[in-house]
C-alpha atoms as a PDB file:
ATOM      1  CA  UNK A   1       0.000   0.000   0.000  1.00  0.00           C
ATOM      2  CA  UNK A   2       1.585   3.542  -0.827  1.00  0.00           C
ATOM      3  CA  UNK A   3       1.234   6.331   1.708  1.00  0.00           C
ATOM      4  CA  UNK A   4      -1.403   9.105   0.473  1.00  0.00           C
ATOM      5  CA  UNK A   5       1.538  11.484  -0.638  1.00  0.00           C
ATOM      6  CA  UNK A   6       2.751   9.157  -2.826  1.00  0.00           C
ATOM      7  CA  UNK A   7       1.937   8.891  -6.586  1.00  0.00           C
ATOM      8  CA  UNK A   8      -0.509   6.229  -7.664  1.00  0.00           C
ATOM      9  CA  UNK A   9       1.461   2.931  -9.327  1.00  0.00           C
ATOM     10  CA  UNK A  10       1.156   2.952 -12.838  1.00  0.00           C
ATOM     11  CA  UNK A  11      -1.506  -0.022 -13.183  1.00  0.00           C
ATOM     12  CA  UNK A  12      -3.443   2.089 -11.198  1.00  0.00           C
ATOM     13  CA  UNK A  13      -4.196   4.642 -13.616  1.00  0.00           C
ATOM     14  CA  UNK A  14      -7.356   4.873 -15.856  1.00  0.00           C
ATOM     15  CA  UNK A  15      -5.796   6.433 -18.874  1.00  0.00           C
ATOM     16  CA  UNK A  16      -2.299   6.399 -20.489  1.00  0.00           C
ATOM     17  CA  UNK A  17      -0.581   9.296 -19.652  1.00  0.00           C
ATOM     18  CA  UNK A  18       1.349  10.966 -22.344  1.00  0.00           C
ATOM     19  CA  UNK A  19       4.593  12.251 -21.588  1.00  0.00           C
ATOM     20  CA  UNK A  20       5.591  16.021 -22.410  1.00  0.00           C
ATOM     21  CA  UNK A  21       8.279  18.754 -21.188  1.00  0.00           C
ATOM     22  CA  UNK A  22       7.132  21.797 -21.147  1.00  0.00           C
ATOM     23  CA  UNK A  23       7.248  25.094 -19.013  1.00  0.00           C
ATOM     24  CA  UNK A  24       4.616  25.892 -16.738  1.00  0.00           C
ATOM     25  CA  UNK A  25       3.779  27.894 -13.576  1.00  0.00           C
ATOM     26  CA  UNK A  26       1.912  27.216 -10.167  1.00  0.00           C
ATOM     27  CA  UNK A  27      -0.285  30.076  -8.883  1.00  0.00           C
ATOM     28  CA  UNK A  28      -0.643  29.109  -5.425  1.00  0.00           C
ATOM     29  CA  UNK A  29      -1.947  30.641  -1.675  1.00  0.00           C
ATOM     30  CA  UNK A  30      -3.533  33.597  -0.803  1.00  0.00           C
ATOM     31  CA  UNK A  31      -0.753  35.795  -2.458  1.00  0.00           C
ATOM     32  CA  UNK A  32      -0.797  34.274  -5.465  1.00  0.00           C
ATOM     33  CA  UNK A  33       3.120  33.115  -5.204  1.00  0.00           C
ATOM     34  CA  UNK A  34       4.315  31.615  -7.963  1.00  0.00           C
ATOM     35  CA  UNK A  35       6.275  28.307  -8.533  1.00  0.00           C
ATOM     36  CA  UNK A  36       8.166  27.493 -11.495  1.00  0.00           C
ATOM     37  CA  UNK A  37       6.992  24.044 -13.011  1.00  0.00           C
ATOM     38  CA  UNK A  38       8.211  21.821 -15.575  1.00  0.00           C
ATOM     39  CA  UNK A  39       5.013  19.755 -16.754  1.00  0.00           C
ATOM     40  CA  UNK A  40       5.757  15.790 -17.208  1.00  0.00           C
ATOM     41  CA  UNK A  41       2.941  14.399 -18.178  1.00  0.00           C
ATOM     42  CA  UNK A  42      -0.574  16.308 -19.001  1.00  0.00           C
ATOM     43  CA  UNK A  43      -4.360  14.852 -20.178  1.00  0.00           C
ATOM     44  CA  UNK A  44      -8.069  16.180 -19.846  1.00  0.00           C
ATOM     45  CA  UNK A  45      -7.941  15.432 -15.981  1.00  0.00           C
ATOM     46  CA  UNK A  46      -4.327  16.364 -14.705  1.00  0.00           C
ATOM     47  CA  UNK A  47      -0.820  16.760 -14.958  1.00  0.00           C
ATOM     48  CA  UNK A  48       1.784  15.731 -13.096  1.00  0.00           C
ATOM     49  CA  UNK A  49       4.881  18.837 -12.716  1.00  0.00           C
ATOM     50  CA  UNK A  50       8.126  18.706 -11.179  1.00  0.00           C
ATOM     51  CA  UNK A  51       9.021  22.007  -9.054  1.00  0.00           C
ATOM     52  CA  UNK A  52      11.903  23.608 -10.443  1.00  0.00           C
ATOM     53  CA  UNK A  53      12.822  25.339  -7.129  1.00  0.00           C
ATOM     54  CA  UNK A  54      11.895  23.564  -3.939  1.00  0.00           C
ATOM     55  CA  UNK A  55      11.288  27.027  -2.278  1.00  0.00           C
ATOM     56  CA  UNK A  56       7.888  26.623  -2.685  1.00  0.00           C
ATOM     57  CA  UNK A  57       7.745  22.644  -1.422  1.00  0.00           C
ATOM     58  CA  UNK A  58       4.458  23.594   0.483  1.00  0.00           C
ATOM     59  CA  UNK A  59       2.020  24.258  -2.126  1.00  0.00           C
ATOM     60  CA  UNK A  60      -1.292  22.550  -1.478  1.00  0.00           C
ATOM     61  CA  UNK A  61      -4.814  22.770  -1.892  1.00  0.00           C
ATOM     62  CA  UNK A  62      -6.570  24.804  -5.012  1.00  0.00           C
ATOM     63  CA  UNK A  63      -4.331  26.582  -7.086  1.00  0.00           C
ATOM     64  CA  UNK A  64      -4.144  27.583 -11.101  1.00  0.00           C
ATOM     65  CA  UNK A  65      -1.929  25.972 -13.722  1.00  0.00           C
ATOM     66  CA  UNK A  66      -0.646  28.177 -15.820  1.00  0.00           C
ATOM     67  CA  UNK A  67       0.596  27.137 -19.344  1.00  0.00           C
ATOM     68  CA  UNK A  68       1.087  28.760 -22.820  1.00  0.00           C
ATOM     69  CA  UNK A  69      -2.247  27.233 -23.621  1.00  0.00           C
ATOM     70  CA  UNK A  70      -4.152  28.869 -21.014  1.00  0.00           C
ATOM     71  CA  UNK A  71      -5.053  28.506 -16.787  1.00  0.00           C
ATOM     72  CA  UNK A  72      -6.020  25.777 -15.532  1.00  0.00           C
ATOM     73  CA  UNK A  73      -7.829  25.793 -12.083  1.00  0.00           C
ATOM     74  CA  UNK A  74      -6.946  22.494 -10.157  1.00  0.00           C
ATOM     75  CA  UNK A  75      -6.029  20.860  -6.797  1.00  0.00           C
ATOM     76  CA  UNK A  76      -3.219  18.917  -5.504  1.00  0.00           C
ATOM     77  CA  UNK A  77      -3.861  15.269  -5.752  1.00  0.00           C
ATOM     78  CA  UNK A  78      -0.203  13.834  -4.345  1.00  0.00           C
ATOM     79  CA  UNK A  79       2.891  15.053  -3.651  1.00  0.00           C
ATOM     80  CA  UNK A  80       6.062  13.446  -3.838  1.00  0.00           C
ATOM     81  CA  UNK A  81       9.644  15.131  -2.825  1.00  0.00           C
ATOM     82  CA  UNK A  82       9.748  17.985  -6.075  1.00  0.00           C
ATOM     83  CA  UNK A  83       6.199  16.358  -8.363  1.00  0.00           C
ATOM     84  CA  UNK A  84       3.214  17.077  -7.734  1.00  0.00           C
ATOM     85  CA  UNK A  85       0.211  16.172  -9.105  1.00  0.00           C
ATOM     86  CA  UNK A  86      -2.952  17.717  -9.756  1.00  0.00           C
ATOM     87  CA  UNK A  87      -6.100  17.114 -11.254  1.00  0.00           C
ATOM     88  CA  UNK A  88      -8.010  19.894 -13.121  1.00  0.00           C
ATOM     89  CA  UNK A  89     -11.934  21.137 -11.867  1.00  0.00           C
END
């Protein structure tokens, strides 16, 4: 069994998940910070990003993916030493 911070094992997942590398940003907290991203892997329902800086470790909760396509509004469904991931609303 994996603790509830850890990613979900690959079998586990409903849909391939195609891999990508692109540049994103994290709007998170109540002062809108901002967190670097690099974006792994990306479908309708989520994304999984790696933090490029781990100043901002403790982002949680609802937060907005930003990416050159547009925002995306989501929530934190794991996270894992510097990847997070996050499913979209």
């Amino acid at each position: 069994m994996t603790a509830p911070d850890d990613p979900p094992p690959p079998d586990a997942r409903r849909r391939p998940r195609p891999r990508v590398a692109m540049s994103g940003k994290i709007i998170h907290g109540i002062h809108n910070e901002v967190a670097d991203v690099i974006v792994r892997n990306l479908t309708e329902g989520g994304a999984k990003v790696r933090l490029t800086s781990t100043v901002n470790a403790m982002i949680g909760g609802r937060l907005v993916l930003r990416l050159p396509a547009g925002d995306r509004p989501c929530v934190v469904a794991w996270h894992s030493g510097d990847e997070v991931g996050l499913r979209f609303e």
